[in-house]
Protein backbone atom coordinates (compact mmCIF):
# COMPACT_ATOMS: atom_id res chain seq x y z
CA UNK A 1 -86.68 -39.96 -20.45
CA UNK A 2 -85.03 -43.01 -18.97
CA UNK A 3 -85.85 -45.41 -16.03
CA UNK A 4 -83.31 -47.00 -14.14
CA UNK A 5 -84.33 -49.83 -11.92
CA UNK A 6 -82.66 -51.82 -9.08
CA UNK A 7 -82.95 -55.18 -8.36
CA UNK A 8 -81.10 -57.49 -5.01
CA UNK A 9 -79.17 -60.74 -5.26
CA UNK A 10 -81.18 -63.69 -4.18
CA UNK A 11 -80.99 -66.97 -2.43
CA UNK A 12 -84.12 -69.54 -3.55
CA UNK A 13 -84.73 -73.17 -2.89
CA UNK A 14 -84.51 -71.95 0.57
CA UNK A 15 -84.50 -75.69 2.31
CA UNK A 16 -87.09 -77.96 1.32
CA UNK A 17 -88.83 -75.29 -0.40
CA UNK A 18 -87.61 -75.90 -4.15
CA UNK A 19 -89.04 -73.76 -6.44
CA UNK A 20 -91.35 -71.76 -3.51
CA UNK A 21 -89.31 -70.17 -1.02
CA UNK A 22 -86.50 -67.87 -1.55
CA UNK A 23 -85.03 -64.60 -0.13
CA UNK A 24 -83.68 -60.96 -1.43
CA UNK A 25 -80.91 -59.85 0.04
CA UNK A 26 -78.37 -56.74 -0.20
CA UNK A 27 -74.97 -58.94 -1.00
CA UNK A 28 -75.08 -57.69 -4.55
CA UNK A 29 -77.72 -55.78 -6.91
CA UNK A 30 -78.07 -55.27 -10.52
CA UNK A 31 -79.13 -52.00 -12.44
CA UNK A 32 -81.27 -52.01 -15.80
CA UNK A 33 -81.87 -48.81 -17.53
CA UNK A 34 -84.88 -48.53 -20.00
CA UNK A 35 -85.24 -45.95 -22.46
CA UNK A 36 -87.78 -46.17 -25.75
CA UNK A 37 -85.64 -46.44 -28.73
CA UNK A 38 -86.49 -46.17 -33.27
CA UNK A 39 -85.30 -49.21 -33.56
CA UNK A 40 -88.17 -52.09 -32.80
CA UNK A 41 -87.93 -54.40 -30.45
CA UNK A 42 -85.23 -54.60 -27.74
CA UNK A 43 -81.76 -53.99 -27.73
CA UNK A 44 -79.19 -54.24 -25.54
CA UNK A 45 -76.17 -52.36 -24.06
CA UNK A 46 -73.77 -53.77 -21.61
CA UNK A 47 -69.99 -53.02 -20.25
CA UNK A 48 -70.53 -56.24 -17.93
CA UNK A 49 -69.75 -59.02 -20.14
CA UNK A 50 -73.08 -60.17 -20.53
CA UNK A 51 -74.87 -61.66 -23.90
CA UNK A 52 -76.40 -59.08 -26.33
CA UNK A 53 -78.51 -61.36 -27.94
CA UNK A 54 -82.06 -60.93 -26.97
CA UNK A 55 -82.51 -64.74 -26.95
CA UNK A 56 -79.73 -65.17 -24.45
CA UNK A 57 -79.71 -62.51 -21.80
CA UNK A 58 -82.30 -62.52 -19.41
CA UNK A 59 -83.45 -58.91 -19.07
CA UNK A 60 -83.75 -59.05 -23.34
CA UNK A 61 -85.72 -61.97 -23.44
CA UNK A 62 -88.00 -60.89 -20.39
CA UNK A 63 -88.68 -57.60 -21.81
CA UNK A 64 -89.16 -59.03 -25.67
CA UNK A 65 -91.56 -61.97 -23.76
CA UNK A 66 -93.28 -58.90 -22.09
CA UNK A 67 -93.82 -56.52 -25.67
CA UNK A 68 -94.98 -59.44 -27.62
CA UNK A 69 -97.84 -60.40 -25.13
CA UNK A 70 -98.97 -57.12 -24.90
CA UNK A 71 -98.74 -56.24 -28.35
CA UNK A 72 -96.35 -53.36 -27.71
CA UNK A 73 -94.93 -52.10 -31.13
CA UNK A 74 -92.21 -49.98 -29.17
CA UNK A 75 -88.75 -50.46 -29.23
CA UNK A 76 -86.78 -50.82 -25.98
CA UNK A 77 -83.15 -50.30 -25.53
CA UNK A 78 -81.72 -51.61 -22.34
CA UNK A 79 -78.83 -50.70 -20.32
CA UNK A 80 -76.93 -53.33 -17.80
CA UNK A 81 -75.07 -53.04 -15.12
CA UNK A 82 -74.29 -56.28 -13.44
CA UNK A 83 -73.34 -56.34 -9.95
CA UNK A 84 -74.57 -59.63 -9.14
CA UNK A 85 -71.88 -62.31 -10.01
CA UNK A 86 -73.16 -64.46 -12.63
CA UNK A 87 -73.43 -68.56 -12.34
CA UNK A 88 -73.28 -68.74 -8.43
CA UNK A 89 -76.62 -69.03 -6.75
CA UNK A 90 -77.05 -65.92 -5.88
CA UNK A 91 -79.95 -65.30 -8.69
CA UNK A 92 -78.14 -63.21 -10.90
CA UNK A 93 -80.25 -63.93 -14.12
CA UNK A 94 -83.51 -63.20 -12.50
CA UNK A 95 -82.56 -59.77 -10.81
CA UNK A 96 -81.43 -58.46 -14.35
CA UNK A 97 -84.73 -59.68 -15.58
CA UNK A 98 -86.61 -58.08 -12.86
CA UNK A 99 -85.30 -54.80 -12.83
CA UNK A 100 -85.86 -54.82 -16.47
CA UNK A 101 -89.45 -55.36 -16.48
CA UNK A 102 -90.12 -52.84 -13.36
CA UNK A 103 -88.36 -50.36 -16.17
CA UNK A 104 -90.15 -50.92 -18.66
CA UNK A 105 -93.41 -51.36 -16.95
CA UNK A 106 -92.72 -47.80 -15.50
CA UNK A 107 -91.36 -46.24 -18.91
CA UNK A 108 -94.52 -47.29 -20.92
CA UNK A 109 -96.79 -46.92 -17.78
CA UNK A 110 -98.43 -50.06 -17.85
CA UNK A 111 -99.18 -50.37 -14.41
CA UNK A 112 -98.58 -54.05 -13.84
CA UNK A 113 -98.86 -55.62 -10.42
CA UNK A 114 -96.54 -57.54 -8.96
CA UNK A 115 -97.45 -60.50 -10.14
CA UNK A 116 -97.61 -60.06 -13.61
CA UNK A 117 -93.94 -58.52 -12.97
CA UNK A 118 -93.38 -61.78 -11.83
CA UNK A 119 -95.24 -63.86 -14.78
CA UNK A 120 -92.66 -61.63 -17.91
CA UNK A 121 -89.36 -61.68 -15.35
CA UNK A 122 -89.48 -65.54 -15.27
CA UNK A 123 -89.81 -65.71 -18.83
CA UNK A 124 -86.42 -64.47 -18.67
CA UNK A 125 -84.77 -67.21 -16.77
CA UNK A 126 -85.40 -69.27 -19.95
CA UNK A 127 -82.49 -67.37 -21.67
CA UNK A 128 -80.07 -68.42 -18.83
CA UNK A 129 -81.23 -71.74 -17.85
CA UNK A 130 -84.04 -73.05 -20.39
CA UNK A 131 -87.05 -72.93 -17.45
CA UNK A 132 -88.73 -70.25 -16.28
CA UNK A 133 -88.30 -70.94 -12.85
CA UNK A 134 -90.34 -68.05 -10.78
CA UNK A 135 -88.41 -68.24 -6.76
CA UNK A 136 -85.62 -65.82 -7.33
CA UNK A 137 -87.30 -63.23 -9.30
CA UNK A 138 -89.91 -63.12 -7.16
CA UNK A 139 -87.30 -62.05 -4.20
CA UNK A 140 -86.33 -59.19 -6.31
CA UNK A 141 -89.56 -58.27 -7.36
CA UNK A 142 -91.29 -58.37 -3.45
CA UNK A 143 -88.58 -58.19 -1.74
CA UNK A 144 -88.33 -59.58 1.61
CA UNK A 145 -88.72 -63.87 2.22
CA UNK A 146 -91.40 -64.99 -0.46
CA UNK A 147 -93.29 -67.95 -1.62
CA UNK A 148 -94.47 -68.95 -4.98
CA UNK A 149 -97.70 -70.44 -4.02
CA UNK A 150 -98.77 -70.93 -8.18
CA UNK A 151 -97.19 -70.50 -11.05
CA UNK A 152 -100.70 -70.38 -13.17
CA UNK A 153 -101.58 -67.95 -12.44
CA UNK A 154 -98.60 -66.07 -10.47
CA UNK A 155 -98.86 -66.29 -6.59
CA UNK A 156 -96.57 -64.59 -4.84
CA UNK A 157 -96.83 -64.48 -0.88
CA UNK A 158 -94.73 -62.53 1.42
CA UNK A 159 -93.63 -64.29 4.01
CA UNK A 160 -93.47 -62.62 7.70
CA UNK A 161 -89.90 -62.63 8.95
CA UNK A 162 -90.89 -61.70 12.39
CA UNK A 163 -86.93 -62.57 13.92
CA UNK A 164 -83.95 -60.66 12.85
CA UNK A 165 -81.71 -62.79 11.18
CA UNK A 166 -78.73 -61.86 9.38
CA UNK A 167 -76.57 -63.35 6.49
CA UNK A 168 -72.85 -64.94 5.51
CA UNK A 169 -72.83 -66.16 1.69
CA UNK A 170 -69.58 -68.27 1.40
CA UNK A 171 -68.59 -67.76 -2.98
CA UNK A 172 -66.74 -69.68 -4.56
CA UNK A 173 -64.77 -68.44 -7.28
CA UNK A 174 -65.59 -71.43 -9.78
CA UNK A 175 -68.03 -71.11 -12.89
CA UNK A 176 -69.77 -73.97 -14.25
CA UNK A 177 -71.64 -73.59 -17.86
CA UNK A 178 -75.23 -74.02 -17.77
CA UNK A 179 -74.49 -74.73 -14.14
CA UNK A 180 -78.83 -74.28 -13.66
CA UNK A 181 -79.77 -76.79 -16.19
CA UNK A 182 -77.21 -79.07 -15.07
CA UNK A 183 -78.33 -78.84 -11.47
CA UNK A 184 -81.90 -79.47 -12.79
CA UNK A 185 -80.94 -82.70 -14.34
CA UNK A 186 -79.41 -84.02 -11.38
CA UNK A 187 -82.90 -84.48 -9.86
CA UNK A 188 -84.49 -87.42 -8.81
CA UNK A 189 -87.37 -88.86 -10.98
CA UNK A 190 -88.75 -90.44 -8.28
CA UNK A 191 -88.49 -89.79 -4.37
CA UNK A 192 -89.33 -92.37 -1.52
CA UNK A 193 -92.32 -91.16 0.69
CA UNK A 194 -90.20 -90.80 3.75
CA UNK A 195 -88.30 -88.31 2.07
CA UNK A 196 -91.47 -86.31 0.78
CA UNK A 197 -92.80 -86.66 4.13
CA UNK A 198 -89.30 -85.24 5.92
CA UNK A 199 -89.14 -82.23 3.54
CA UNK A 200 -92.75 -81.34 3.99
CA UNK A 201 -91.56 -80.82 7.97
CA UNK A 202 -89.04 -78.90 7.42
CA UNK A 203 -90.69 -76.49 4.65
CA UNK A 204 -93.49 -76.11 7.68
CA UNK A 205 -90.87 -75.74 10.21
CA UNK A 206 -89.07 -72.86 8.38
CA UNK A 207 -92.38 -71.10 7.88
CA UNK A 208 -93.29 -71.04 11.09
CA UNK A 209 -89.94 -69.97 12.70
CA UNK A 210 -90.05 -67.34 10.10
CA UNK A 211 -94.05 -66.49 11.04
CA UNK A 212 -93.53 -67.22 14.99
CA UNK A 213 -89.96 -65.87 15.32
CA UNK A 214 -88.10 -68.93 16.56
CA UNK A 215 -84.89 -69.64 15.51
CA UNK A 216 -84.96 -73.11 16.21
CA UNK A 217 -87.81 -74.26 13.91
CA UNK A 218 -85.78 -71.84 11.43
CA UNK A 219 -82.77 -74.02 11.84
CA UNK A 220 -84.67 -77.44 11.39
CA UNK A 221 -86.31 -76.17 8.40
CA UNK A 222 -83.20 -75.23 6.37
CA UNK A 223 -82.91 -78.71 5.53
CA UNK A 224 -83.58 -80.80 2.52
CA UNK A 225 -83.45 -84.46 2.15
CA UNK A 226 -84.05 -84.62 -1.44
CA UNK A 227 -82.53 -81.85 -3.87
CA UNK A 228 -79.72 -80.71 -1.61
CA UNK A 229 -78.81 -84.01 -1.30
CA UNK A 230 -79.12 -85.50 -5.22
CA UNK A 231 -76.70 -81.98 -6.24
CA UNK A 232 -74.19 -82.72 -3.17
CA UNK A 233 -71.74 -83.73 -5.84
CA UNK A 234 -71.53 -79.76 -7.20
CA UNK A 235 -71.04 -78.25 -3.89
CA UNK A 236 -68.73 -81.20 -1.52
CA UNK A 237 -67.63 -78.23 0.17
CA UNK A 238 -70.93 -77.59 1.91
CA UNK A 239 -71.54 -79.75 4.08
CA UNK A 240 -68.39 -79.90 6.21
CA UNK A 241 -69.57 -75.62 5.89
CA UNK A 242 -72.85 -76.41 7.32
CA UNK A 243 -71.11 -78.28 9.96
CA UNK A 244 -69.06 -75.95 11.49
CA UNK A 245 -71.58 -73.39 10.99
CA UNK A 246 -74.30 -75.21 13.30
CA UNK A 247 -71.54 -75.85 15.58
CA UNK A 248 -70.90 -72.36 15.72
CA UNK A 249 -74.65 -71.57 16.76
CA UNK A 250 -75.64 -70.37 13.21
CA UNK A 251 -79.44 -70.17 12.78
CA UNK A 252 -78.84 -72.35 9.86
CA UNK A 253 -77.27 -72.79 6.47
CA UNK A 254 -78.24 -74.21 3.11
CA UNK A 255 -77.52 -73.90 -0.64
CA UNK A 256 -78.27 -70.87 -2.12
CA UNK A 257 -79.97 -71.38 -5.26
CA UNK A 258 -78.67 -73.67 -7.57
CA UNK A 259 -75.36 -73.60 -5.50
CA UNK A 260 -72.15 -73.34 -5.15
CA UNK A 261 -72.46 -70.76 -3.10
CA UNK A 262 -73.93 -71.55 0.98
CA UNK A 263 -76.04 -69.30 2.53
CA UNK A 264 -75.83 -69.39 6.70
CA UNK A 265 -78.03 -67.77 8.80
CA UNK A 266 -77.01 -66.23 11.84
CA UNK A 267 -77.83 -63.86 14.74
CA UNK A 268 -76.11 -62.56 17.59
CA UNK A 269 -76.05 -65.94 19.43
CA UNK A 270 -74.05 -67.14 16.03
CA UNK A 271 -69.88 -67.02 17.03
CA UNK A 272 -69.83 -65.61 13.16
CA UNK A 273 -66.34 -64.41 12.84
CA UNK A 274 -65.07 -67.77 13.76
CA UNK A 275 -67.86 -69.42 11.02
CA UNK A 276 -65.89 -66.93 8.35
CA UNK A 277 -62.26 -68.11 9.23
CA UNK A 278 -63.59 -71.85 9.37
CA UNK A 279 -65.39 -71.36 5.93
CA UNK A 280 -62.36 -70.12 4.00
CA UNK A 281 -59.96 -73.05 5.56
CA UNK A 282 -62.60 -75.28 4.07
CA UNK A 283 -62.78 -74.37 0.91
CA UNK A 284 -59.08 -74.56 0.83
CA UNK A 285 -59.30 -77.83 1.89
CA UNK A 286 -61.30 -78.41 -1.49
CA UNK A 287 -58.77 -76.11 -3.95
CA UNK A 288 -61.87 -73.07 -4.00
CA UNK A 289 -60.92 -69.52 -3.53
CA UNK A 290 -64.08 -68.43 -1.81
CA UNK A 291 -65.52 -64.96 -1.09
CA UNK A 292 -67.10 -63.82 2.11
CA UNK A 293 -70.43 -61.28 2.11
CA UNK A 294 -72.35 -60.23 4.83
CA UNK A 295 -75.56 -59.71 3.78
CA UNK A 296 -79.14 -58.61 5.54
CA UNK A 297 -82.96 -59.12 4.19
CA UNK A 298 -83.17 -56.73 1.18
CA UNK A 299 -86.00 -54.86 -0.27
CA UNK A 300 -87.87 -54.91 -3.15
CA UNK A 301 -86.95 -53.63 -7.12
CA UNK A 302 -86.64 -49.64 -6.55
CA UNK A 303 -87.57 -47.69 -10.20
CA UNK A 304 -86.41 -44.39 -10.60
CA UNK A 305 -87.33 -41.71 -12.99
CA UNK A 306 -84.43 -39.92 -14.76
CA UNK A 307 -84.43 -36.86 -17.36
């Protein structure tokens, strides 16, 4: 027997809410098949270009984070299939880890919550980015908007999105290596109280235009005056993006993830087909061959039991 599990393309750091808020979406998804194997511990199979060392793939070092806490002698074998584009934003690492755990949690039966899905998928990121950063795997996990409300132990809220809003991810077709750490470096040491004080607004704006269903406290909270702003210098196309975007009557736009890619909001009040030609003139105007997706509000992992 085999379990095959699905997992959605992400967008964290959703405004001010580094680290806490973030969103699954149907852009992209990632597949992870689990099957018990003779040979211990896990190994991986992949057609996608991804690592096969355990120690530097996400879904292997999840999965071997998950066996050796639970003092699981079986051996795993794990098959990929990437759909997600790697290196982007768009939480590519953590939806291979988290459709690998919900495998393996339903192949050995373990009968994990969420959560603790949560707590060995993270464990994962540390392959791809050398932090086990919990936002985007917890997208693909719940599903939905979520926030990380602790980290020890694993919170995980689900955030009512009580308004329809839709999705545009603007991709650039650039790669940068260990494009997470680096992004993580960037950040300030130190921030100036103003600045704690401005993000704090907008991280309650955008919950409560996601709770009360008003787009415009949506739109002020997709802001950030102090991460956006200290990794500006890895994404210069996004603001002029942003820009045009509000001009256009978007809900609102920020970096998704790490970046490059932008995420913008939008609803039927948004003039979105002019947003999309706008968007790829401007990342001409930068030398980036960018990809439009249309995206909506995606569901949780989905496990499936195969013969």
């Amino acid at each position: 027997m085999s379990i095959l599990s699905r997992a959605f393309s992400s967008s964290a750091n959703l405004g001010s809410g580094f680290d806490i808020l973030s969103v699954a979406h149907n852009a992209f998804f990632d597949e992870v098949i689990a099957e018990t194997s003779e040979k211990k511990g896990v190994t991986i199979e992949s057609n996608s270009g991804v690592p096969l060392s355990v120690e530097e793939n996400s879904a292997g070092y999840a999965v071997k984070t998950l066996l050796e806490e639970l003092e699981l002698k079986e051996g795993i074998k794990l098959k990929i299939r990437k759909g997600i584009p790697y290196s982007l934003g768009l939480g590519s690492s953590g939806a291979s880890a988290a459709a690998a755990v919900a495998s393996v949690n339903e192949l050995l039966e373990l009968g994990l919550s969420k959560e603790n899905l949560v707590k060995y998928a993270m464990a994962g990121e540390i392959a791809s980015s050398g932090s086990p950063h919990p936002d985007n795997v917890a997208a693909s996990i719940f599903g939905g908007v979520v926030a990380v409300t602790s980290t020890n132990p694993i919170s995980v809220i689900e955030v009512p999105a009580n308004i329809h809003v839709k999705f545009l991810l603007v991709i650039p077709s650039v790669k940068v290596e260990e494009k997470t750490k680096k992004a993580r470096e960037m950040l300030p040491r130190e921030i100036p109280l103003k600045s704690y004080v401005s993000n704090s607004r907008y991280l309650s704006s955008l919950l409560l235009g996601f709770f009360k269903g008003d787009r415009n406290l949506i739109r002020q909270g997709l802001n950030d005056d102090i991460v956006e702003k200290s990794r500006e210098p890895l994404f210069p196309h996004y603001r002029k993006i942003k820009d045009i975007a509000l001009k256009l009557d978007a809900v609102g736009s920020c970096v998704s993830g790490a970046g490059p890619s932008i995420l913008v909001a939008y609803d039927e009040k948004t003039r979105i087909d002019e947003i999309e030609k706008k968007s790829i003139d401007i990342c001409k105007e930068f030398n980036l061959q960018c990809t439009l997706k249309r995206a909506e509000i995606a569901g949780g992992v989905n496990v499936e039991r195969r013969n």
